[in-house]
PDB file of N, CA and C in Angstrom:
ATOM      1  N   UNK A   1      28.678  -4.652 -34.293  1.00  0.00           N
ATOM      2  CA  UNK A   1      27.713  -5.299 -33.410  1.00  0.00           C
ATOM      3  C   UNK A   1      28.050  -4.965 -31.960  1.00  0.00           C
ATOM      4  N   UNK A   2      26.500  -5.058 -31.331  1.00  0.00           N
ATOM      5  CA  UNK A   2      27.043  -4.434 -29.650  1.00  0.00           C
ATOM      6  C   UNK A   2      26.424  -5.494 -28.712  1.00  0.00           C
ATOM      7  N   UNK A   3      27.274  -6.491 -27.951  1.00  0.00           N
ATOM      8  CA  UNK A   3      26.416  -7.373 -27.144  1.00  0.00           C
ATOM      9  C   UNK A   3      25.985  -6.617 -25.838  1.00  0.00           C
ATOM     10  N   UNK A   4      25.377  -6.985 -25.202  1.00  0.00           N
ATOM     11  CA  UNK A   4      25.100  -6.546 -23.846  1.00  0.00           C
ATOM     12  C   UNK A   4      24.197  -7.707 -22.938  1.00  0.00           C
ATOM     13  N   UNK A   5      24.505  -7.987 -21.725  1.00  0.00           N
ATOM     14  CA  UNK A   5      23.806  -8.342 -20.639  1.00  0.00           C
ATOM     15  C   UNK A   5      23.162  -7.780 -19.455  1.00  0.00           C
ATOM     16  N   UNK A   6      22.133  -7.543 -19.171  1.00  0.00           N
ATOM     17  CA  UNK A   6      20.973  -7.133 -18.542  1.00  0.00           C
ATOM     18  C   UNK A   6      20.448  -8.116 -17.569  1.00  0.00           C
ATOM     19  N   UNK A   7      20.889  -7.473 -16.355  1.00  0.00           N
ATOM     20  CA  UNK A   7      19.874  -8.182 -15.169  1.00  0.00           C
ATOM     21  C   UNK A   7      18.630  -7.915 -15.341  1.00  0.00           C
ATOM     22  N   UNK A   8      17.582  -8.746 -14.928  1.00  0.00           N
ATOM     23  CA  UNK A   8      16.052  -8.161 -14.513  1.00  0.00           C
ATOM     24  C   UNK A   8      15.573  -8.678 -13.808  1.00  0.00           C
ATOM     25  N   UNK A   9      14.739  -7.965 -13.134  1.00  0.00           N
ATOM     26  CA  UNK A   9      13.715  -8.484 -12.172  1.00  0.00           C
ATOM     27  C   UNK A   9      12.464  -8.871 -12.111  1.00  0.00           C
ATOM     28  N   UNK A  10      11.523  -9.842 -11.532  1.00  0.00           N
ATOM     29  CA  UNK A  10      10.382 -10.143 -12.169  1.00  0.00           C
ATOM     30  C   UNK A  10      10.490 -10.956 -13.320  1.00  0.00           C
ATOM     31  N   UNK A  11      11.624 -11.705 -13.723  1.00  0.00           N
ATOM     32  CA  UNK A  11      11.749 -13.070 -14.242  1.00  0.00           C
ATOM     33  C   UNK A  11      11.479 -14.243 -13.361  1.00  0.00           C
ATOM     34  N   UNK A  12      10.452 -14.723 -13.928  1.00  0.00           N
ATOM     35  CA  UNK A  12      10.091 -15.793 -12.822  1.00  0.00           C
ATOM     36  C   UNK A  12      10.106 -17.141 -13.779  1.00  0.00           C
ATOM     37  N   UNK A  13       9.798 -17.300 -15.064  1.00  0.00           N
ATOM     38  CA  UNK A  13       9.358 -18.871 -15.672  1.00  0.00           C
ATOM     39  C   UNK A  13       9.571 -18.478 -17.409  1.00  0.00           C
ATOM     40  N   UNK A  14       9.444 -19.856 -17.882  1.00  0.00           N
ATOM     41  CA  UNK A  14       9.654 -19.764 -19.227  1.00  0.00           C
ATOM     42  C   UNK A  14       8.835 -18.498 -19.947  1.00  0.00           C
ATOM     43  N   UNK A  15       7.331 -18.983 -19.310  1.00  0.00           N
ATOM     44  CA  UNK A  15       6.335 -17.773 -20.270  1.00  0.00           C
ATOM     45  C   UNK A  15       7.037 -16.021 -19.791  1.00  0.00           C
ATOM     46  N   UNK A  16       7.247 -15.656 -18.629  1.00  0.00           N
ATOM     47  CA  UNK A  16       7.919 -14.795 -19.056  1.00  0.00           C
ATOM     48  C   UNK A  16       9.514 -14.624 -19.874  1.00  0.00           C
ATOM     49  N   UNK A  17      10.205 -15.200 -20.305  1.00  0.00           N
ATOM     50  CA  UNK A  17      11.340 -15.516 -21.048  1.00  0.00           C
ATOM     51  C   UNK A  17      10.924 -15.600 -22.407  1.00  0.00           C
ATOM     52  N   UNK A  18       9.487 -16.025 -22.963  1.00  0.00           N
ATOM     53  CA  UNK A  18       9.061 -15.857 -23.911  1.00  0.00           C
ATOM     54  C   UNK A  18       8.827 -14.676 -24.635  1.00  0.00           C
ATOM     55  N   UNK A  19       7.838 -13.887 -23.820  1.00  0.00           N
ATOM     56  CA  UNK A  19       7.843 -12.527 -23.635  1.00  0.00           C
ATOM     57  C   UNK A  19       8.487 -11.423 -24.423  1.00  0.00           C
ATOM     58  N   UNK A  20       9.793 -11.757 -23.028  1.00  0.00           N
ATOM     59  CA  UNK A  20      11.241 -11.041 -23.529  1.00  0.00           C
ATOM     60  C   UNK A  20      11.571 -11.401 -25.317  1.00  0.00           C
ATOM     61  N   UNK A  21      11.538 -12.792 -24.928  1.00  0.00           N
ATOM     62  CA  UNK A  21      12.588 -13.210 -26.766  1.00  0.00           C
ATOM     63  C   UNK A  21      11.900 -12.234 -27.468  1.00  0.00           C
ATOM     64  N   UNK A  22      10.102 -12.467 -27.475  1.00  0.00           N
ATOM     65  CA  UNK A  22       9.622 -12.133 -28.762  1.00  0.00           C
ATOM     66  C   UNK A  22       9.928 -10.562 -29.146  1.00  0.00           C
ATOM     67  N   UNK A  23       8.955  -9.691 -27.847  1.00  0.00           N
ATOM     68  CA  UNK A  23       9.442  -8.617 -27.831  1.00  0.00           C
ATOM     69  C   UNK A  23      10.474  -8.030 -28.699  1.00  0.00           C
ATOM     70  N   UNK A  24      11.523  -8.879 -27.734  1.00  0.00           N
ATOM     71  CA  UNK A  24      12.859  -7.862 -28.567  1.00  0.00           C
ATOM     72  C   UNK A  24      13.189  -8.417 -29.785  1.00  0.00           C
ATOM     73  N   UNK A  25      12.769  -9.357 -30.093  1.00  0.00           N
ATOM     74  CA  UNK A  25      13.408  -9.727 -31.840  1.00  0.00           C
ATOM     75  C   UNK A  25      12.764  -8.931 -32.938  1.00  0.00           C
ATOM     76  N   UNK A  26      11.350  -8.268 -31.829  1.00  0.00           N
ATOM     77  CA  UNK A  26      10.447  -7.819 -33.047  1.00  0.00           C
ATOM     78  C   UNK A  26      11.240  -6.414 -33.242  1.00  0.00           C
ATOM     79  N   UNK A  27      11.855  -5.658 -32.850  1.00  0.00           N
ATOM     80  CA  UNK A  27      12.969  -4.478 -32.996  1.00  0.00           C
ATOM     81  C   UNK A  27      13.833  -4.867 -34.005  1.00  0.00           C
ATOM     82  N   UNK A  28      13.799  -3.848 -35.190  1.00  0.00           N
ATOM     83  CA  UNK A  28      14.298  -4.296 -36.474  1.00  0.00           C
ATOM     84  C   UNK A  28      16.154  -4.047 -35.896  1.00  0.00           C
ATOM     85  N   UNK A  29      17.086  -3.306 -35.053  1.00  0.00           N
ATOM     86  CA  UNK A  29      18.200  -2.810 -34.341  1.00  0.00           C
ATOM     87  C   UNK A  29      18.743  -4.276 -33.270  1.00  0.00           C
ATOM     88  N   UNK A  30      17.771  -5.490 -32.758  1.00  0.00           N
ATOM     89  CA  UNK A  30      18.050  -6.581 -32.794  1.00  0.00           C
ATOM     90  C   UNK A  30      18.405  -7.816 -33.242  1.00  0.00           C
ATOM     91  N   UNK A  31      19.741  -8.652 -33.416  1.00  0.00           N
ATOM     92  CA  UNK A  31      20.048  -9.157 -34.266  1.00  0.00           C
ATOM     93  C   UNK A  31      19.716 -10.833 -33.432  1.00  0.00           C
ATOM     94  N   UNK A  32      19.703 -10.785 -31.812  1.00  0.00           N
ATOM     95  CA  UNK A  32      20.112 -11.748 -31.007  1.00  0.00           C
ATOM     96  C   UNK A  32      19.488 -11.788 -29.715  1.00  0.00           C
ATOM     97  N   UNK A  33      18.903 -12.447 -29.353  1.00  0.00           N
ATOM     98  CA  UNK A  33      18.279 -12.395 -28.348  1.00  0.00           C
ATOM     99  C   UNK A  33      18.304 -13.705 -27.425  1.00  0.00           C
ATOM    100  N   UNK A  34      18.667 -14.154 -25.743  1.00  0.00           N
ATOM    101  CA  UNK A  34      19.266 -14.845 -25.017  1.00  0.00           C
ATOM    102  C   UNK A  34      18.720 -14.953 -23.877  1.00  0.00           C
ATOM    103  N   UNK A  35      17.906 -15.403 -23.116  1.00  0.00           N
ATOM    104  CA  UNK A  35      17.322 -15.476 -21.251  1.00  0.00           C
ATOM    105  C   UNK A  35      17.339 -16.215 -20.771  1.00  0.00           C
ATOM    106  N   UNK A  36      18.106 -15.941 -19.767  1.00  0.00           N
ATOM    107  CA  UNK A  36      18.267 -17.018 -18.427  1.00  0.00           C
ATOM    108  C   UNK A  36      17.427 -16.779 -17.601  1.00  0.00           C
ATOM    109  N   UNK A  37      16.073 -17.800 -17.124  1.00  0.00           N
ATOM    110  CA  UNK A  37      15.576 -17.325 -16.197  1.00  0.00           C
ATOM    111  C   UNK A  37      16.115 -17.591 -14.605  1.00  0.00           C
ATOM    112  N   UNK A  38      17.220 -18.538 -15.017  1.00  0.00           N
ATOM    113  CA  UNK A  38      17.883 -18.665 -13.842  1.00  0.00           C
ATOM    114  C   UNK A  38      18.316 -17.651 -12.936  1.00  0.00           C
ATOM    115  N   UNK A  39      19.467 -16.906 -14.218  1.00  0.00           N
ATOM    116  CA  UNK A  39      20.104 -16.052 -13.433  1.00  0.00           C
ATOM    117  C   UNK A  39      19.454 -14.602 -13.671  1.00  0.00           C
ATOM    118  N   UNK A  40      18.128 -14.604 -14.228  1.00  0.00           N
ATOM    119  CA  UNK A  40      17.297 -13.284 -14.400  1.00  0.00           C
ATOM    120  C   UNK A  40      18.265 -12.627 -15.637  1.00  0.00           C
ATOM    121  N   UNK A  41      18.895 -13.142 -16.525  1.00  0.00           N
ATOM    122  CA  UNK A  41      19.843 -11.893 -17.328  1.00  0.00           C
ATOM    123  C   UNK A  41      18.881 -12.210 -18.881  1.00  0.00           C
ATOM    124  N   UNK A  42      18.957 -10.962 -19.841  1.00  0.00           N
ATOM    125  CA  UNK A  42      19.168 -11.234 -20.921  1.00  0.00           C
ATOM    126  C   UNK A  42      19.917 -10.761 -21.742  1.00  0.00           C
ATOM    127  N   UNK A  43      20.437 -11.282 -22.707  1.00  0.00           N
ATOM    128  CA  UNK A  43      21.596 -10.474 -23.374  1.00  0.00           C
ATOM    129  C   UNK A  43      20.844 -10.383 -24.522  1.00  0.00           C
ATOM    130  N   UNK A  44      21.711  -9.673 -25.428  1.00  0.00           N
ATOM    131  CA  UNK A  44      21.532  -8.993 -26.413  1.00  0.00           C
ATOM    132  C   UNK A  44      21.987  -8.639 -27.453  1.00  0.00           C
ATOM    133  N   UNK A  45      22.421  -9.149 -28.453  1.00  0.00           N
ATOM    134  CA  UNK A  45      23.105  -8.566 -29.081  1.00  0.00           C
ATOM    135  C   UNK A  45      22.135  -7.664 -30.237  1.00  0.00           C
ATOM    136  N   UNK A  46      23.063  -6.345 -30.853  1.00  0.00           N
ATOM    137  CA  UNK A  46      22.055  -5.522 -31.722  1.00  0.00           C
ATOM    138  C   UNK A  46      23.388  -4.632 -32.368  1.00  0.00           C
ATOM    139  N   UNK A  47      22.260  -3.539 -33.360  1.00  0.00           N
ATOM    140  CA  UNK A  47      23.515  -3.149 -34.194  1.00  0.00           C
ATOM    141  C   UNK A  47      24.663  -2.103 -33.414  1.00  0.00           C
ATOM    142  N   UNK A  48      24.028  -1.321 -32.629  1.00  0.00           N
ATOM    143  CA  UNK A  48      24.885  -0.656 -31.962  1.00  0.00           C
ATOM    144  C   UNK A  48      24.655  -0.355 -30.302  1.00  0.00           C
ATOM    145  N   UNK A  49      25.147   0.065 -29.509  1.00  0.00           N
ATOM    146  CA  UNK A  49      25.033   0.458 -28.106  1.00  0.00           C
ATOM    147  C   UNK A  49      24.035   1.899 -28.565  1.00  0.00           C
ATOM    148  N   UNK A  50      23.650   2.455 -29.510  1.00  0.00           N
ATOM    149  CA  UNK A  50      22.776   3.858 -29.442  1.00  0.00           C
ATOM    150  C   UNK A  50      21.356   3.193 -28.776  1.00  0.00           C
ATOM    151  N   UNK A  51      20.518   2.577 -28.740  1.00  0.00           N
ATOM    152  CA  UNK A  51      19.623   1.557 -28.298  1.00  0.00           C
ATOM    153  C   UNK A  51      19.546   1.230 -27.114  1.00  0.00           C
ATOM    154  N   UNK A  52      20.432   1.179 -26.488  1.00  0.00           N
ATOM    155  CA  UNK A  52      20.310   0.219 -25.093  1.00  0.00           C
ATOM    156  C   UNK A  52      19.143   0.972 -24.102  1.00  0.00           C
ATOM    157  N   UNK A  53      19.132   2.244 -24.433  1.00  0.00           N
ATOM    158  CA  UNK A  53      18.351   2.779 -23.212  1.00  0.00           C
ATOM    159  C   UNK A  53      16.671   2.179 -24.124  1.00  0.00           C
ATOM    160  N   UNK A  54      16.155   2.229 -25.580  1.00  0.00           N
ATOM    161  CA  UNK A  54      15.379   1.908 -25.994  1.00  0.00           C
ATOM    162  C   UNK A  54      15.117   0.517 -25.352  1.00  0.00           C
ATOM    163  N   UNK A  55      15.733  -0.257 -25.268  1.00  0.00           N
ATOM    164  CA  UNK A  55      16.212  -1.554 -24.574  1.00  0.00           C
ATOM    165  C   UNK A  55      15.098  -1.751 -23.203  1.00  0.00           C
ATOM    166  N   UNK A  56      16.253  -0.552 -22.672  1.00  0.00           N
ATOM    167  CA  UNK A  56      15.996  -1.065 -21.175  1.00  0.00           C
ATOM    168  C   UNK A  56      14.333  -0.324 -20.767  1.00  0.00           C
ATOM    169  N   UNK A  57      13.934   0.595 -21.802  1.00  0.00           N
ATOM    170  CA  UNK A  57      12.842   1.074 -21.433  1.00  0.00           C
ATOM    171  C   UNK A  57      11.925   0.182 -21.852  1.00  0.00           C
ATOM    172  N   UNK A  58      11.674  -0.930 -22.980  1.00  0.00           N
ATOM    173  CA  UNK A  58      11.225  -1.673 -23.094  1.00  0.00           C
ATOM    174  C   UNK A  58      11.080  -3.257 -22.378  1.00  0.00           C
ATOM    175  N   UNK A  59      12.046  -3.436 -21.731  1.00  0.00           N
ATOM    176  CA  UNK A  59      12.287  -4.223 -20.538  1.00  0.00           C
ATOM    177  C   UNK A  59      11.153  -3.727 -19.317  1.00  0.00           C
ATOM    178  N   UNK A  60      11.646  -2.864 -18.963  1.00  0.00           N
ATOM    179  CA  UNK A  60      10.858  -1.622 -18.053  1.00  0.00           C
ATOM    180  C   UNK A  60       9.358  -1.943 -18.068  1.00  0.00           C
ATOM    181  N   UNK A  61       8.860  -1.335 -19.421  1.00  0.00           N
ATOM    182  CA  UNK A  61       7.091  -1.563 -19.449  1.00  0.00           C
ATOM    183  C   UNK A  61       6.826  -2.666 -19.691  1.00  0.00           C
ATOM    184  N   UNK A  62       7.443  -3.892 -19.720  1.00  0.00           N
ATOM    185  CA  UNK A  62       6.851  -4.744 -20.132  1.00  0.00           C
ATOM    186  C   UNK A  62       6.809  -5.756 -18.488  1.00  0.00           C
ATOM    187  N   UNK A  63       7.352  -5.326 -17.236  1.00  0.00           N
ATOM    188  CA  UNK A  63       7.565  -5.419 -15.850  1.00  0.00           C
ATOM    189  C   UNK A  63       8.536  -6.313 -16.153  1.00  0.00           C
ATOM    190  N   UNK A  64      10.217  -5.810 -16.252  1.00  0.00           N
ATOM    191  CA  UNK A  64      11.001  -6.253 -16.253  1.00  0.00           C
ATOM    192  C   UNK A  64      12.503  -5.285 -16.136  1.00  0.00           C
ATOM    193  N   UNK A  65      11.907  -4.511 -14.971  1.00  0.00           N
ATOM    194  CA  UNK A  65      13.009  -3.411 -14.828  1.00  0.00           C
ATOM    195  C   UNK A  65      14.275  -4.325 -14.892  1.00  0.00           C
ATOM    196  N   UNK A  66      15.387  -3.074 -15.060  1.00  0.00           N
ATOM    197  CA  UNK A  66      16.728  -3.390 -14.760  1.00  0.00           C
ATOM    198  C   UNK A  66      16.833  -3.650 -13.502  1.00  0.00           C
ATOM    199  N   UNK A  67      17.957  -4.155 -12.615  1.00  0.00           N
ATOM    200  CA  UNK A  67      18.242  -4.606 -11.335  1.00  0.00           C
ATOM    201  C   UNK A  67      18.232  -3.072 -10.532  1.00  0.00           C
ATOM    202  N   UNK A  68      19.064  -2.349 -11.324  1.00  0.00           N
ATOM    203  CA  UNK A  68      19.310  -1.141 -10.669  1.00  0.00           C
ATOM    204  C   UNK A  68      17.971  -0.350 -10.480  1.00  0.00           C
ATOM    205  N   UNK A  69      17.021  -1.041 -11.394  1.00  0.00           N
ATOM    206  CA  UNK A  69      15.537   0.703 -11.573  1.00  0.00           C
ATOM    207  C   UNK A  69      14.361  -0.061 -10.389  1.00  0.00           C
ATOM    208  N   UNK A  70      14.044   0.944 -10.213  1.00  0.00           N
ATOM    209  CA  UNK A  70      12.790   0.937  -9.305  1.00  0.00           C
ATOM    210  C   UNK A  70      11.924   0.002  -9.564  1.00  0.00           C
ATOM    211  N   UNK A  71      11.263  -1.455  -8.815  1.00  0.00           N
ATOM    212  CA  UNK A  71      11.031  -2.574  -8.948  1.00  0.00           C
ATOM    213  C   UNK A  71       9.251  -1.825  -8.250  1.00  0.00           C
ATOM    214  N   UNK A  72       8.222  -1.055  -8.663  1.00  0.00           N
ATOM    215  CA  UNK A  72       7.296  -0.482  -7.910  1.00  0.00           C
ATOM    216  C   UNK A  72       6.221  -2.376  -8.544  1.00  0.00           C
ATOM    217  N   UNK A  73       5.049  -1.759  -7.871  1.00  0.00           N
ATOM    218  CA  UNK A  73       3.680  -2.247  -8.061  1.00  0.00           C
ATOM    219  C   UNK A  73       3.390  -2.811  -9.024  1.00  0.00           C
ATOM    220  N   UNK A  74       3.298  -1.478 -10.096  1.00  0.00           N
ATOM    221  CA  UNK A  74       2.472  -1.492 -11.356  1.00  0.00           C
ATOM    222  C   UNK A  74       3.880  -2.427 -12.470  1.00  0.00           C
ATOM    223  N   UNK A  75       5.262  -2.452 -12.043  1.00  0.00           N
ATOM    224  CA  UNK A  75       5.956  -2.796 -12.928  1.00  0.00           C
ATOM    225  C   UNK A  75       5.482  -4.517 -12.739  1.00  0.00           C
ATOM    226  N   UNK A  76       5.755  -5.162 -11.184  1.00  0.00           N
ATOM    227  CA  UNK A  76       5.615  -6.293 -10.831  1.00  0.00           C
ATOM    228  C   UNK A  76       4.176  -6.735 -12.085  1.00  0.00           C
ATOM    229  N   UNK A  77       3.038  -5.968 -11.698  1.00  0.00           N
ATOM    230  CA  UNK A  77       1.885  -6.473 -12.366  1.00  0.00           C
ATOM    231  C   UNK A  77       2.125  -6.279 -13.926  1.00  0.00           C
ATOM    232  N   UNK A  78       2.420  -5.571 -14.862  1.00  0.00           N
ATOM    233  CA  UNK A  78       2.829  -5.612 -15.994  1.00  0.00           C
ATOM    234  C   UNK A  78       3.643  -7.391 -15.753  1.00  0.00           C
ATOM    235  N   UNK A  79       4.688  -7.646 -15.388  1.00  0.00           N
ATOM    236  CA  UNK A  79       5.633  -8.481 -15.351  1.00  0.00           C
ATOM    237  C   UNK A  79       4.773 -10.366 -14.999  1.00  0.00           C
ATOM    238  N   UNK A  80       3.510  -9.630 -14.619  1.00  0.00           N
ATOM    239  CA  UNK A  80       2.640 -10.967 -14.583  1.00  0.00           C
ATOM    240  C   UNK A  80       1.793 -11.245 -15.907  1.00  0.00           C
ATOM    241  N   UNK A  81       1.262 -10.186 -16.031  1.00  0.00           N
ATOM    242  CA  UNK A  81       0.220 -10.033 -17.923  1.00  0.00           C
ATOM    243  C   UNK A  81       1.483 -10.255 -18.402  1.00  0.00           C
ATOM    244  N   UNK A  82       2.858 -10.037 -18.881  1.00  0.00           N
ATOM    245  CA  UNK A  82       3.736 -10.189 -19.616  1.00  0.00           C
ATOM    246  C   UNK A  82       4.152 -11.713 -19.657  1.00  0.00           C
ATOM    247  N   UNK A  83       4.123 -12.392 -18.155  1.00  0.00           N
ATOM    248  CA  UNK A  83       4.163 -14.175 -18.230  1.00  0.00           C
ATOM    249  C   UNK A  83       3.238 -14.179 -18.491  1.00  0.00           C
ATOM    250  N   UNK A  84       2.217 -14.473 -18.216  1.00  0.00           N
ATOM    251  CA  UNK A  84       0.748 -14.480 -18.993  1.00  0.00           C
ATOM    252  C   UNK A  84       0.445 -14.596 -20.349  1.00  0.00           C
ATOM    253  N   UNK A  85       0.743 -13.886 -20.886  1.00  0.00           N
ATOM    254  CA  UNK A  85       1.243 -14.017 -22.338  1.00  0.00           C
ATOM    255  C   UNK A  85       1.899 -14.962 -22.954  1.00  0.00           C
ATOM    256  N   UNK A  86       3.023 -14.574 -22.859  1.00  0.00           N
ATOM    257  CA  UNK A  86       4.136 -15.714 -22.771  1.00  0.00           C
ATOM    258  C   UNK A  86       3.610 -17.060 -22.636  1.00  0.00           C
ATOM    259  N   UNK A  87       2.838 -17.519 -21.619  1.00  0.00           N
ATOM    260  CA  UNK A  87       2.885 -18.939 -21.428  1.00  0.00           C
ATOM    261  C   UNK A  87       1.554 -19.310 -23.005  1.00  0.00           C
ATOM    262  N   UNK A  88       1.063 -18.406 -23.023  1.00  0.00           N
ATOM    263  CA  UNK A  88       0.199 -18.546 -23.909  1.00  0.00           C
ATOM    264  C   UNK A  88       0.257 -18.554 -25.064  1.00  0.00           C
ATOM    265  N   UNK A  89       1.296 -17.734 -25.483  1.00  0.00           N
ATOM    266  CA  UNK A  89       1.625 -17.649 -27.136  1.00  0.00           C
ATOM    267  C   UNK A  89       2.845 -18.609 -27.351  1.00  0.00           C
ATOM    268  N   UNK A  90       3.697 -19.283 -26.211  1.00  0.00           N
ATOM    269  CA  UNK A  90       4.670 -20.580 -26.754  1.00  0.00           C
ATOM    270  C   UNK A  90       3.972 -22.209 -26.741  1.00  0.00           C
TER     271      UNK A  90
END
């Protein structure tokens, strides 16, 4: 098993934290899934570290870059339809 923690950006409220959970649980390579919208992190646990970039690219389109990746326009607005969602399907 490989844990990992992930800053992101464009965590703002539960419905986006929802989002995230569902998202990634639906990845059969996810065993664990964790968000703080406090501190913007989510962790992760899954079967191996080969994934993480699958991970973070899915973080990514869903407007939830990593801390380190380019925070543009179109990610912010993804990152609103993505709370959007979220508040709607919990």
């Amino acid at each position: 098993m490989f844990k990992t923690t992930i800053q992101v950006q464009n965590l703002k409220c539960g419905g986006c934290a929802h989002t995230i959970e569902q998202r990634l649980q639906d990845l059969q390579y996810v065993k664990a899934v964790s968000v703080d919208k406090d501190l913007s992190t989510v962790q992760v646990t899954m079967d191996n570290s080969d994934k993480e970039n699958d991970l973070l690219g899915l973080l990514s389109n869903l407007g939830y870059p990593a801390i380190n990746e380019e925070n543009t326009f179109g990610k912010k607005a993804k990152s609103f339809v993505s709370c959007a969602i979220g508040k709607i399907s919990s």
